[in-house]
N, C-alpha and C. Protein backbone atom coordinates (compact mmCIF):
# COMPACT_ATOMS: atom_id res chain seq x y z
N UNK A 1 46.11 36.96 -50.77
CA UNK A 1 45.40 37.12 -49.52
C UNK A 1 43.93 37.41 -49.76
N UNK A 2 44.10 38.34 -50.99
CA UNK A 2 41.83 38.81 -51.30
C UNK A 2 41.52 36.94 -51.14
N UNK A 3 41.71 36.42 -51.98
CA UNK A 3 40.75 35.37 -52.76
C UNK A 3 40.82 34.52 -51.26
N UNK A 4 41.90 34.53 -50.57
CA UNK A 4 41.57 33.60 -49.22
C UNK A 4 41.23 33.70 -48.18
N UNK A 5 40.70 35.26 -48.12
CA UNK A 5 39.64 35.99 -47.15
C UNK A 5 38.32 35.82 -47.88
N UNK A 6 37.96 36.13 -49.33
CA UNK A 6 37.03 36.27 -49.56
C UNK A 6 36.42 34.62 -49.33
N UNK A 7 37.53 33.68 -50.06
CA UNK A 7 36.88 32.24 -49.81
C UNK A 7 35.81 31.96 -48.52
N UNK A 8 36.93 32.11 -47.06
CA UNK A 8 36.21 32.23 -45.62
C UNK A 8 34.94 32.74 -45.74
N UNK A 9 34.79 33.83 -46.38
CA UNK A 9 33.47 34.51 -46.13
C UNK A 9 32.20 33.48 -47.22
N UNK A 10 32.57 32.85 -48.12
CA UNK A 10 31.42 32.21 -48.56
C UNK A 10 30.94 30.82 -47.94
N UNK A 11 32.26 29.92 -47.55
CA UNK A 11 31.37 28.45 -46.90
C UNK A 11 32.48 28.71 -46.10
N UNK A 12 32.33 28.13 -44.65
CA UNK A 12 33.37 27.72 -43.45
C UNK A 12 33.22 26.59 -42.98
N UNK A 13 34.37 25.99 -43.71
CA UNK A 13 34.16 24.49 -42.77
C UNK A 13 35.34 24.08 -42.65
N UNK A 14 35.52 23.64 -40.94
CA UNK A 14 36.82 23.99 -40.25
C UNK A 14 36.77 22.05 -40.03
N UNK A 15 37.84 21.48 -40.38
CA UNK A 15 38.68 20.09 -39.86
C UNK A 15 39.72 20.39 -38.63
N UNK A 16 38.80 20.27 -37.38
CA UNK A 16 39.67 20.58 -36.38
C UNK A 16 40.56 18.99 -35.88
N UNK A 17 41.89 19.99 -35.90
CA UNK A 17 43.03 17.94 -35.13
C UNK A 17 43.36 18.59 -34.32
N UNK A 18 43.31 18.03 -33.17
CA UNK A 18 43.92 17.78 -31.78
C UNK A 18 45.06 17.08 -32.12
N UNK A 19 46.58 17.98 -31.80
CA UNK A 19 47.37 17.37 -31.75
C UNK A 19 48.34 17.29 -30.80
N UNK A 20 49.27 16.73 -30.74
CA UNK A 20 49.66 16.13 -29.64
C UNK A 20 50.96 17.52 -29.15
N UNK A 21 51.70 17.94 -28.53
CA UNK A 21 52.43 18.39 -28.00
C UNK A 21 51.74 19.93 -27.40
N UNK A 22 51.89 20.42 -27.37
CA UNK A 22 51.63 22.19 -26.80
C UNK A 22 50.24 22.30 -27.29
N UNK A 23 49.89 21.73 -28.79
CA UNK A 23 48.16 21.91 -29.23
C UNK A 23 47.66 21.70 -27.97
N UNK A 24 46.24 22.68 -28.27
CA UNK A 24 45.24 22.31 -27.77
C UNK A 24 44.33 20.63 -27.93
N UNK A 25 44.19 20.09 -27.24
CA UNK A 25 43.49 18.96 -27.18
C UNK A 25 41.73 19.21 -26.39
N UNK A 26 41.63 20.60 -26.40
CA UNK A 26 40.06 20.65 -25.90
C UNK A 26 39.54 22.03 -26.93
N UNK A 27 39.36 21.21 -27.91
CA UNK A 27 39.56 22.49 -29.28
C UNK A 27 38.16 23.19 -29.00
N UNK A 28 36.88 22.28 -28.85
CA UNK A 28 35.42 22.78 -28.49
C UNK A 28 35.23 23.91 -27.51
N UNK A 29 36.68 23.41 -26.43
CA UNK A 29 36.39 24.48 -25.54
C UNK A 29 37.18 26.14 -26.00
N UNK A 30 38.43 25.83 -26.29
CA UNK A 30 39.57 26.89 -26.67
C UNK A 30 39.21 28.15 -27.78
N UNK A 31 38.75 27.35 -28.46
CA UNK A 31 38.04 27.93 -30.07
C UNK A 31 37.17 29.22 -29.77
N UNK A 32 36.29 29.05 -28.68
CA UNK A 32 35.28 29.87 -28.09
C UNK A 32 36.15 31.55 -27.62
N UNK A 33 36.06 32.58 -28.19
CA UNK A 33 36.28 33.46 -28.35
C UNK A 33 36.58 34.46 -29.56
N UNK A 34 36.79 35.33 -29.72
CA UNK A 34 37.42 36.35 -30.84
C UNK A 34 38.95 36.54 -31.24
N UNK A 35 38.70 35.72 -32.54
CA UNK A 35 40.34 35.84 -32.89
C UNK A 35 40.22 36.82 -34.11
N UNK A 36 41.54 37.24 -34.31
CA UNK A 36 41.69 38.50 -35.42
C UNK A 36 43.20 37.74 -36.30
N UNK A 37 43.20 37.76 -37.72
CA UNK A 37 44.24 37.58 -38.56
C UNK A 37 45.92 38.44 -37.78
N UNK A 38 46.61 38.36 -38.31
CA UNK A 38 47.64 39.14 -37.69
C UNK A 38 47.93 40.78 -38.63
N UNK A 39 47.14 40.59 -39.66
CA UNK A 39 47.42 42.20 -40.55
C UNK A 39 45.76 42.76 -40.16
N UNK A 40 45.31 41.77 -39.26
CA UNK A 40 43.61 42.57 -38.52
C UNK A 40 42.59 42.89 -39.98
N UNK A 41 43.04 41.91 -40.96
CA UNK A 41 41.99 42.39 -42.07
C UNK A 41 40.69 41.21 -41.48
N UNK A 42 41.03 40.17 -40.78
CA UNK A 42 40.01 39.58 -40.44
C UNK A 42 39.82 38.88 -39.02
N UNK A 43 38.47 38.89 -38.64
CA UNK A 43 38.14 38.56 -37.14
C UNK A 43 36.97 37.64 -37.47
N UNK A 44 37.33 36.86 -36.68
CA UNK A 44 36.22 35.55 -36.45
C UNK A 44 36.08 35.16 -35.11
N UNK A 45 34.74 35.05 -34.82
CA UNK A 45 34.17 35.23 -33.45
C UNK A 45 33.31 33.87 -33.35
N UNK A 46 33.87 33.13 -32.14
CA UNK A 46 33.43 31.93 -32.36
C UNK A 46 32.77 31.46 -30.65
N UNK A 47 31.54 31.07 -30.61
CA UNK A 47 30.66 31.48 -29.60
C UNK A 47 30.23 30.25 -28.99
N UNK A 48 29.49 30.34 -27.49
CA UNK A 48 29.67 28.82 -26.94
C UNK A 48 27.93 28.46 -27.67
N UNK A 49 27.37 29.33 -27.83
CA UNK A 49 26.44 28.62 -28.69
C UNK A 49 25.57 28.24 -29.97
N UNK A 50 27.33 28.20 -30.44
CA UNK A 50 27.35 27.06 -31.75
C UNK A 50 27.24 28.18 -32.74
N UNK A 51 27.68 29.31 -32.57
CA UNK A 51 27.55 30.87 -34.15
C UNK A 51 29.45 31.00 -34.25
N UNK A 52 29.21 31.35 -35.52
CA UNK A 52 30.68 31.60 -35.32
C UNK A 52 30.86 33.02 -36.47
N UNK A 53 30.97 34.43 -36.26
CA UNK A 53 30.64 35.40 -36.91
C UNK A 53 32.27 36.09 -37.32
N UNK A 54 31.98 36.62 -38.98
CA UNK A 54 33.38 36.78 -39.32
C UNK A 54 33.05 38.15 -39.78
N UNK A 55 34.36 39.02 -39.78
CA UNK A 55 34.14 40.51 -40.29
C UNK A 55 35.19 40.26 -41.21
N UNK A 56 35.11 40.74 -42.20
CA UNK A 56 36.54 40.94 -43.31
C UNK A 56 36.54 42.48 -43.50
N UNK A 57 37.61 43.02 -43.31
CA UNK A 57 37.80 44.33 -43.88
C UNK A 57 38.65 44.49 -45.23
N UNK A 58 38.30 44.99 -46.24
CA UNK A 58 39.18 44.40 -46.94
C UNK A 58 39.02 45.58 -48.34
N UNK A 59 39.77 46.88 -49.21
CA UNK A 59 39.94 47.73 -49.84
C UNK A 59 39.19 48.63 -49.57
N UNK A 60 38.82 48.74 -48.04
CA UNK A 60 37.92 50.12 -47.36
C UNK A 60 36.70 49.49 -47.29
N UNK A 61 36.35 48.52 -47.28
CA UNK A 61 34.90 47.91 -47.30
C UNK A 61 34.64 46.98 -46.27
N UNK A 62 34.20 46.76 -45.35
CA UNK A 62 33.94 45.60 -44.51
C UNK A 62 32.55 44.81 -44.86
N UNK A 63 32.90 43.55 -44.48
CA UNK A 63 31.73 42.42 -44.78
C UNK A 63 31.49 42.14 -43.92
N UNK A 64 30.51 41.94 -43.51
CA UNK A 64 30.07 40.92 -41.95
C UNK A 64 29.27 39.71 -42.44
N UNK A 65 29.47 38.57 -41.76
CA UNK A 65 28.36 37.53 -42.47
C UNK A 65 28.20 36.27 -40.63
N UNK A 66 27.45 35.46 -40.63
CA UNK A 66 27.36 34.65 -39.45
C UNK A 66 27.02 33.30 -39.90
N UNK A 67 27.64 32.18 -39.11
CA UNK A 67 27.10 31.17 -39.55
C UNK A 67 26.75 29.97 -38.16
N UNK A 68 25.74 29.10 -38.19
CA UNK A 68 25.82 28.32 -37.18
C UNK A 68 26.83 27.38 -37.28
N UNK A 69 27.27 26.69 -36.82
CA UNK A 69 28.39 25.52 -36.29
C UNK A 69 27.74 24.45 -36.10
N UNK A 70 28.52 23.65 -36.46
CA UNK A 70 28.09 21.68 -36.21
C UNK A 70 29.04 21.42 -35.26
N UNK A 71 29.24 21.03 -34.29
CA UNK A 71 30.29 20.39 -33.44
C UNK A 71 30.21 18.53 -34.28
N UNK A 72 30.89 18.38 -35.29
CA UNK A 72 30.52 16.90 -35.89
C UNK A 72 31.23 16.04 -35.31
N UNK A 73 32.14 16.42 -33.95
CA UNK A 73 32.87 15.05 -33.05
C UNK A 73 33.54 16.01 -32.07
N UNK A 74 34.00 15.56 -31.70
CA UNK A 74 35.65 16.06 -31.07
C UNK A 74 36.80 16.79 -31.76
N UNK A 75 36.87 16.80 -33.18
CA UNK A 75 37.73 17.55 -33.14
C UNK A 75 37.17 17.74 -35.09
N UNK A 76 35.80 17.79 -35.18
CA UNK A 76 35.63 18.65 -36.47
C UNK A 76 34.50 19.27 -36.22
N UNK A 77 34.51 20.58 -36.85
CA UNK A 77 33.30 21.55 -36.77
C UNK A 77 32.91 22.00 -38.41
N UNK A 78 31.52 22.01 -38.73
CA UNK A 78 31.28 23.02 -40.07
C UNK A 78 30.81 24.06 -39.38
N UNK A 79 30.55 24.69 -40.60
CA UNK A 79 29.75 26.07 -40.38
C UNK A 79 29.48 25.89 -42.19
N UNK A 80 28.46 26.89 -42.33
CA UNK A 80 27.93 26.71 -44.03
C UNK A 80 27.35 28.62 -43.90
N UNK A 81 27.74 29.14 -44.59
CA UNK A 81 27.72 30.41 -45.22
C UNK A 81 26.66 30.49 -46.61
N UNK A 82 27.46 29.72 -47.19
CA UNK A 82 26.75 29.89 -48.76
C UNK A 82 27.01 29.03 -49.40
N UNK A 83 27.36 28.53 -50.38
CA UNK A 83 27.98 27.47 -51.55
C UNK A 83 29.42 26.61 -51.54
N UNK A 84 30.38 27.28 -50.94
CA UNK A 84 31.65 26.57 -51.55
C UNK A 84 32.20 26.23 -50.08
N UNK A 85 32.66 25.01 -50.00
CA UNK A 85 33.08 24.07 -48.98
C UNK A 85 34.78 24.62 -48.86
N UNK A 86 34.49 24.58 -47.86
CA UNK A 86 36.43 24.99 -47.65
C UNK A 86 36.71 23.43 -46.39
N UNK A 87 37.57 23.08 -46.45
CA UNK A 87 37.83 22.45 -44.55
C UNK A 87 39.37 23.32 -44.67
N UNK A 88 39.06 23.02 -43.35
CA UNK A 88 41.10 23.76 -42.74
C UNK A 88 40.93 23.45 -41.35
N UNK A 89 42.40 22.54 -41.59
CA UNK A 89 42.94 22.20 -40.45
C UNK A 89 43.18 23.38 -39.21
N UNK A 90 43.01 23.18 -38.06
CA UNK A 90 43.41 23.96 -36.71
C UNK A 90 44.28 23.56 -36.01
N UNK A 91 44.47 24.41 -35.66
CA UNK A 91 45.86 23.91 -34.44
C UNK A 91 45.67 25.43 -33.53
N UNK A 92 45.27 25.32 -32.20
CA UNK A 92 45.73 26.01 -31.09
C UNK A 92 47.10 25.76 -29.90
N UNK A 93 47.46 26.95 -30.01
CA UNK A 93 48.39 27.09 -29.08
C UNK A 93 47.96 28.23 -28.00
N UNK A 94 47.72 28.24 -27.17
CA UNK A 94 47.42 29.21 -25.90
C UNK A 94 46.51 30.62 -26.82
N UNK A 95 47.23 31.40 -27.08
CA UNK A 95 46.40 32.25 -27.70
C UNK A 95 46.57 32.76 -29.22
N UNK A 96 47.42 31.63 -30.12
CA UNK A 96 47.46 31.61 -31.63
C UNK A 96 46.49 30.40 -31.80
N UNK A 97 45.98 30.43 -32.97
CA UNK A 97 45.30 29.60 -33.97
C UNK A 97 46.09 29.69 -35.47
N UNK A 98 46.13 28.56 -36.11
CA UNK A 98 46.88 28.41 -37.49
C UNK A 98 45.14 27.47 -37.64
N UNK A 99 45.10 28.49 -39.31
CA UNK A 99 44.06 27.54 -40.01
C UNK A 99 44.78 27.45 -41.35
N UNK A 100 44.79 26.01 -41.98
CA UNK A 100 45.54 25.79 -42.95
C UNK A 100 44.52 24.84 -43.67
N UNK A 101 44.14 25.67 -45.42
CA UNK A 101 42.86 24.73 -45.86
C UNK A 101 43.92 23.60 -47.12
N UNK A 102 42.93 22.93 -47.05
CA UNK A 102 42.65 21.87 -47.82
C UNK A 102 44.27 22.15 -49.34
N UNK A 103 44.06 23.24 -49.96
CA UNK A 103 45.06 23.50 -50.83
C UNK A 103 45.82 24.15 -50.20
N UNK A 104 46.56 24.52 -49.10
CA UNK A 104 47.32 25.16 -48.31
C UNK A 104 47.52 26.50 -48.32
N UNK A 105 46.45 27.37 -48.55
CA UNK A 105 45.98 28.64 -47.74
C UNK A 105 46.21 28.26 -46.42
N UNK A 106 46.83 29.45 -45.52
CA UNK A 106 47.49 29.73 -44.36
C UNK A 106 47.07 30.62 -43.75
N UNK A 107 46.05 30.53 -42.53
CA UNK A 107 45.89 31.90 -41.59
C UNK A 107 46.60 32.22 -40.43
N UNK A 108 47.39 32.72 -39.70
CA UNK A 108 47.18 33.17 -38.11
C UNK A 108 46.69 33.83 -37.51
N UNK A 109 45.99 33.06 -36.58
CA UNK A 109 44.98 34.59 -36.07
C UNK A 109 45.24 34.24 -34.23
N UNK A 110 45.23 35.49 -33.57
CA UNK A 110 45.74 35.65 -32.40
C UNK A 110 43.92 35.71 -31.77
N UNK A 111 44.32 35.07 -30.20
CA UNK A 111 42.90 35.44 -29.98
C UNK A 111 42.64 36.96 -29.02
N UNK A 112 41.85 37.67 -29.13
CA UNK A 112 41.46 39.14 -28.87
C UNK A 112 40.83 38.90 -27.48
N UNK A 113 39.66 38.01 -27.26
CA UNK A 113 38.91 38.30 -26.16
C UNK A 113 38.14 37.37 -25.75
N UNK A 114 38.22 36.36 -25.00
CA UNK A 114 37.21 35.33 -24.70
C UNK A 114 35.65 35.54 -24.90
């Protein structure tokens, strides 16, 4: 779990799919609020204009870091932090998010607060 919190916090770049059944299919719009992991070591706050800000709490220490957002279509967004490229797939459901990257690191994060 460290190395795939800490990853998030250096580059964020999210491959959003719209998919078909219960997903969200208006991901630009849905995305927009504060979601938190489900053990609350992490919150990512994702804003209608285009910031998307993450807190990690993580062996008594919290990180805060912010990044701007690319809306690059309909259903992919970056964000760039620092150096290392992550993508991860999304999937919304009403008020869960699953981010699942590239080597299959797995998040759920519930959303907190529009």
């Amino acid at each position: 779990m460290s190395i795939r919190i800490r990853t998030i916090s250096l580059f964020f770049a999210v491959g959003l799919i719209a998919c078909g059944g219960n997903y969200s299919t208006e991901i630009k719009k849905d995305i927009i609020g504060i979601w938190e992991s489900n053990d609350k070591s992490l919150t990512l706050e994702f804003t209608a204009d285009g910031k998307v800000n993450s807190v990690i709490k993580q062996d008594g220490f919290t990180n805060e870091s912010s990044s701007d957002l690319i809306f690059m279509d309909e259903s992919n967004i970056l964000g760039v932090w620092e150096f290392n490229l992550q993508l991860w797939n999304v999937q919304i459901r009403g008020n869960k998010m699953n981010l699942t990257s590239a080597n299959g690191d797995k998040l759920k994060l519930s959303k907190v607060s529009d």
